[in-house]
PDB file of N, CA and C in Angstrom:
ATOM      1  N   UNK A   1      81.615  38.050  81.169  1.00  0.00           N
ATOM      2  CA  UNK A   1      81.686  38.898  82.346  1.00  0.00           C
ATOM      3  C   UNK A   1      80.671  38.390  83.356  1.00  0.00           C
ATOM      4  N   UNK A   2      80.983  38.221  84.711  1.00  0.00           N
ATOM      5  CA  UNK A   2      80.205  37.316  85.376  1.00  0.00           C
ATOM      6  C   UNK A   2      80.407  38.617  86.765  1.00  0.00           C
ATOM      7  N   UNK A   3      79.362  39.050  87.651  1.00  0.00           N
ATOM      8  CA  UNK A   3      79.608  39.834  88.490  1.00  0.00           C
ATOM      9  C   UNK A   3      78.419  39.460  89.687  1.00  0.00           C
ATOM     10  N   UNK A   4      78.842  39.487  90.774  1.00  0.00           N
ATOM     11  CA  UNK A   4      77.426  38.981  91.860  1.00  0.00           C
ATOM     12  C   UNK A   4      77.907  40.468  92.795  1.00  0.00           C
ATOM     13  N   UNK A   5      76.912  41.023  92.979  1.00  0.00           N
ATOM     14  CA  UNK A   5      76.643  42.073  94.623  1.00  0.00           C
ATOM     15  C   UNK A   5      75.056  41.122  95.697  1.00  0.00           C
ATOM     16  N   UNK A   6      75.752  41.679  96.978  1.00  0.00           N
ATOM     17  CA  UNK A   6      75.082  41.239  98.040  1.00  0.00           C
ATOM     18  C   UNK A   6      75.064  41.679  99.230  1.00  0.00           C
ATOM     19  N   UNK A   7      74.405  42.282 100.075  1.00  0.00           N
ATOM     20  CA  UNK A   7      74.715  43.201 101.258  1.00  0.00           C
ATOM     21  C   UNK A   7      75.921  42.904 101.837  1.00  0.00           C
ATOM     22  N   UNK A   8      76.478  44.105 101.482  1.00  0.00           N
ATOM     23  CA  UNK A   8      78.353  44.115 102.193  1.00  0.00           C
ATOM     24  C   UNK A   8      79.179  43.571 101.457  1.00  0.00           C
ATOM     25  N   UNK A   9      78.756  43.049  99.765  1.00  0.00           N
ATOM     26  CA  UNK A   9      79.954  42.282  99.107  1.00  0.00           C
ATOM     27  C   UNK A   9      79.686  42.519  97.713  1.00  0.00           C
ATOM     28  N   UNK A  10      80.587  42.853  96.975  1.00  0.00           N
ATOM     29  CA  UNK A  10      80.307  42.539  95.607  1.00  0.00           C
ATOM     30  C   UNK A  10      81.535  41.654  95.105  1.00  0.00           C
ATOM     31  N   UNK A  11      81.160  41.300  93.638  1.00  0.00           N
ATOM     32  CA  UNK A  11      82.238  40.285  93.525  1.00  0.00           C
ATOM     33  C   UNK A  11      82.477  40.120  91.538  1.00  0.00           C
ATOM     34  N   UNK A  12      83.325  40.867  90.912  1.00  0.00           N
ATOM     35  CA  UNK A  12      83.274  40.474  89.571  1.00  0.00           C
ATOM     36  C   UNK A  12      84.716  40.045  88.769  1.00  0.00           C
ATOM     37  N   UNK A  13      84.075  39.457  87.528  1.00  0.00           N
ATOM     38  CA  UNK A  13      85.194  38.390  86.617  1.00  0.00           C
ATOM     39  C   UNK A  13      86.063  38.816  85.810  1.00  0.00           C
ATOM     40  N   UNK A  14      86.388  40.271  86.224  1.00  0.00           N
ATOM     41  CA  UNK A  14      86.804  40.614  85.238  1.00  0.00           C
ATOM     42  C   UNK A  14      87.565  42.203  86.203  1.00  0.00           C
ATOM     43  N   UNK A  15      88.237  42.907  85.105  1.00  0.00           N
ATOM     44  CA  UNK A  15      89.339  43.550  85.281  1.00  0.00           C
ATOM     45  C   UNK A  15      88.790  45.158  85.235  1.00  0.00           C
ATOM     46  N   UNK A  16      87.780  45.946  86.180  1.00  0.00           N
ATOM     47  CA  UNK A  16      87.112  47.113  85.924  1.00  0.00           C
ATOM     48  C   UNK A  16      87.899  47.911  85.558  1.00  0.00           C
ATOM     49  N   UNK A  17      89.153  48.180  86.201  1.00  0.00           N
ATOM     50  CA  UNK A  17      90.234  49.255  86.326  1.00  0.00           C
ATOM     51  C   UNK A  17      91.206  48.917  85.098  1.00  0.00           C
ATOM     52  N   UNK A  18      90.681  48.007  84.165  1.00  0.00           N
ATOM     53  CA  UNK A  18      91.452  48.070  83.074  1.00  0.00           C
ATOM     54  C   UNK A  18      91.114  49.391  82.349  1.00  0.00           C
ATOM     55  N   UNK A  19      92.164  49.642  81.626  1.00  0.00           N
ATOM     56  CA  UNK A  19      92.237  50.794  80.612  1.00  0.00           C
ATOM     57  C   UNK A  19      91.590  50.493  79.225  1.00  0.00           C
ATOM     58  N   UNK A  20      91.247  49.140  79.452  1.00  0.00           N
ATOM     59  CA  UNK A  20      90.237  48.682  78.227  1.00  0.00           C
ATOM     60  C   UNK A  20      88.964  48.659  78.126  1.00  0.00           C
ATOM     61  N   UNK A  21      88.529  48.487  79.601  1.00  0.00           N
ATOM     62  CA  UNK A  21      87.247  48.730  80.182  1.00  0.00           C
ATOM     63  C   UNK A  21      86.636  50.180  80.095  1.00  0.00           C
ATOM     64  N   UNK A  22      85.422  49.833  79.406  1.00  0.00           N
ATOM     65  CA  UNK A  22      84.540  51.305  79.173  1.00  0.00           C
ATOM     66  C   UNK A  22      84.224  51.824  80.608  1.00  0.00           C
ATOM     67  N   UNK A  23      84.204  53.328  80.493  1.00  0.00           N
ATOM     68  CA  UNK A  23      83.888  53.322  82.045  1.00  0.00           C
ATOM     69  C   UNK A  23      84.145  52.592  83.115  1.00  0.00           C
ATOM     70  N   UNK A  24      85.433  51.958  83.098  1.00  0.00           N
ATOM     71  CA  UNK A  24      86.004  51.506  84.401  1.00  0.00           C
ATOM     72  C   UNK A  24      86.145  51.889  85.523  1.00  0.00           C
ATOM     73  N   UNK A  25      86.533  53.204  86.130  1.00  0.00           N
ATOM     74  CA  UNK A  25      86.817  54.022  86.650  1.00  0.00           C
ATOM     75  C   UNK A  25      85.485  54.297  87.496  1.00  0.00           C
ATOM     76  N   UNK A  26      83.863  54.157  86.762  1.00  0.00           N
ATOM     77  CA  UNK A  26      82.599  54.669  87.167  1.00  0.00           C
ATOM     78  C   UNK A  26      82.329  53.281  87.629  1.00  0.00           C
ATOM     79  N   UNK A  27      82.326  52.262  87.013  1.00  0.00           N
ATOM     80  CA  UNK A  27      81.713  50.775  87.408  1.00  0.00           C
ATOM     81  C   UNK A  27      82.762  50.250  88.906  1.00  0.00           C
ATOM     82  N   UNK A  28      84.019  50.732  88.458  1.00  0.00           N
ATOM     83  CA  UNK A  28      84.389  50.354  90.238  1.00  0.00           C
ATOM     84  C   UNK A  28      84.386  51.440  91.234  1.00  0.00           C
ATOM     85  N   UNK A  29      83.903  52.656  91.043  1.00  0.00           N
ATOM     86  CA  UNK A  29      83.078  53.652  91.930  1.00  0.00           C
ATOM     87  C   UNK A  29      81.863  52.858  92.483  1.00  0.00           C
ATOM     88  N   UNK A  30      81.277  52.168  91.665  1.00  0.00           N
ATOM     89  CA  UNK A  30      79.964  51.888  91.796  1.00  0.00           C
ATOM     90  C   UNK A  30      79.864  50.607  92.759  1.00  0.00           C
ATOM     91  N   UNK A  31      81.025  49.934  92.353  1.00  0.00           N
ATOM     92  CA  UNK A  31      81.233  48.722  93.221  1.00  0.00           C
ATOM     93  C   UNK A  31      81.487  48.785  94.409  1.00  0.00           C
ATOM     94  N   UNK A  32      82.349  49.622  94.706  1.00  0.00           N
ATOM     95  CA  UNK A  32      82.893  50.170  95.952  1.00  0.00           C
ATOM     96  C   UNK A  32      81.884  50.664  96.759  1.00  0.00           C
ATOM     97  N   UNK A  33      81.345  51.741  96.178  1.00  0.00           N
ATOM     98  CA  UNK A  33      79.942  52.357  96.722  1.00  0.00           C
ATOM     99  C   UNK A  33      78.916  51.681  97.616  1.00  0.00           C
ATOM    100  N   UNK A  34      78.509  50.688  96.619  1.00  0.00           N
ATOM    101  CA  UNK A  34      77.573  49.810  96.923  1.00  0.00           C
ATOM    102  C   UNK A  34      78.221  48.627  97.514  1.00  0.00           C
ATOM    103  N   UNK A  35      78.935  48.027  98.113  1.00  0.00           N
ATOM    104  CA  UNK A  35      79.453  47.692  98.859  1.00  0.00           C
ATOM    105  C   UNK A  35      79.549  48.364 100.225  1.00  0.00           C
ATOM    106  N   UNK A  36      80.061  49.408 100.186  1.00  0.00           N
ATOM    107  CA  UNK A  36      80.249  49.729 101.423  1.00  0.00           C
ATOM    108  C   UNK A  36      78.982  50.826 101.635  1.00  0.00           C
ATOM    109  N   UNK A  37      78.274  50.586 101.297  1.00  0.00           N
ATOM    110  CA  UNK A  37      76.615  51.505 101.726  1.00  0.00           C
ATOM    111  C   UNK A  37      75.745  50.741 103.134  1.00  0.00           C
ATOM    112  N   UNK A  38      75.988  49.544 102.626  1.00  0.00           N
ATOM    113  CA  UNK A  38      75.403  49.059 103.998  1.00  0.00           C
ATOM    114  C   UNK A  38      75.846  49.520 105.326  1.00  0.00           C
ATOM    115  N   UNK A  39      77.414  49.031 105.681  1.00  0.00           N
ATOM    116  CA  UNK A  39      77.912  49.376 106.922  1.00  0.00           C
ATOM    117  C   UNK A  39      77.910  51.123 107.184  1.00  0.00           C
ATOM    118  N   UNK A  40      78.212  51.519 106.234  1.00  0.00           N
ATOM    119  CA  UNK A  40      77.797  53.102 106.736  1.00  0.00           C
ATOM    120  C   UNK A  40      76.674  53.623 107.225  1.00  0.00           C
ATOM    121  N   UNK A  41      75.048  52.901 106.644  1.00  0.00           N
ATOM    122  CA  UNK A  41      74.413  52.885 107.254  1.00  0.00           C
ATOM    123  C   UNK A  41      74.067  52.299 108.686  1.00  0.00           C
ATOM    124  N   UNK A  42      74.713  51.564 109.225  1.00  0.00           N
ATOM    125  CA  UNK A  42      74.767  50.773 110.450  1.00  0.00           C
ATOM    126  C   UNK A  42      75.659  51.849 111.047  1.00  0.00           C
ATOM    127  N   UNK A  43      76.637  52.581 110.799  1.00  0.00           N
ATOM    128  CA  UNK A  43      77.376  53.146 111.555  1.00  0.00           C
ATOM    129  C   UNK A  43      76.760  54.501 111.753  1.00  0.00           C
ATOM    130  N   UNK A  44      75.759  55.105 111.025  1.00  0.00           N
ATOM    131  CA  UNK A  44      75.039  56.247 111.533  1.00  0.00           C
ATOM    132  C   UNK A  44      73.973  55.949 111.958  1.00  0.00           C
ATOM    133  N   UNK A  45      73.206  54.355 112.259  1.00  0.00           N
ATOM    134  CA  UNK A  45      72.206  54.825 113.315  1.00  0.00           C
ATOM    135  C   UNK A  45      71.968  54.231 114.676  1.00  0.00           C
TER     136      UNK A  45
END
């Protein structure tokens, strides 16, 4: 499993939203999240 995040991007090797994946569902919440945290902050100030 190989995964890189970076302001405004994340990027991983593998299949979160699989049904095989533990907590999939929370780890691509998390991805998403943190991804898009930056620009939201730019857009409220």
């Amino acid at each position: 499993v190989h995964a890189l995040r970076g302001p405004g991007f994340t990027s991983v090797q593998f299949h979160p939203e699989s049904v095989m994946t533990l907590h999939g569902a929370a780890i691509l919440d998390d991805l998403v999240t943190g991804a898009l945290a930056p620009h939201r902050a730019e857009l409220t100030a």
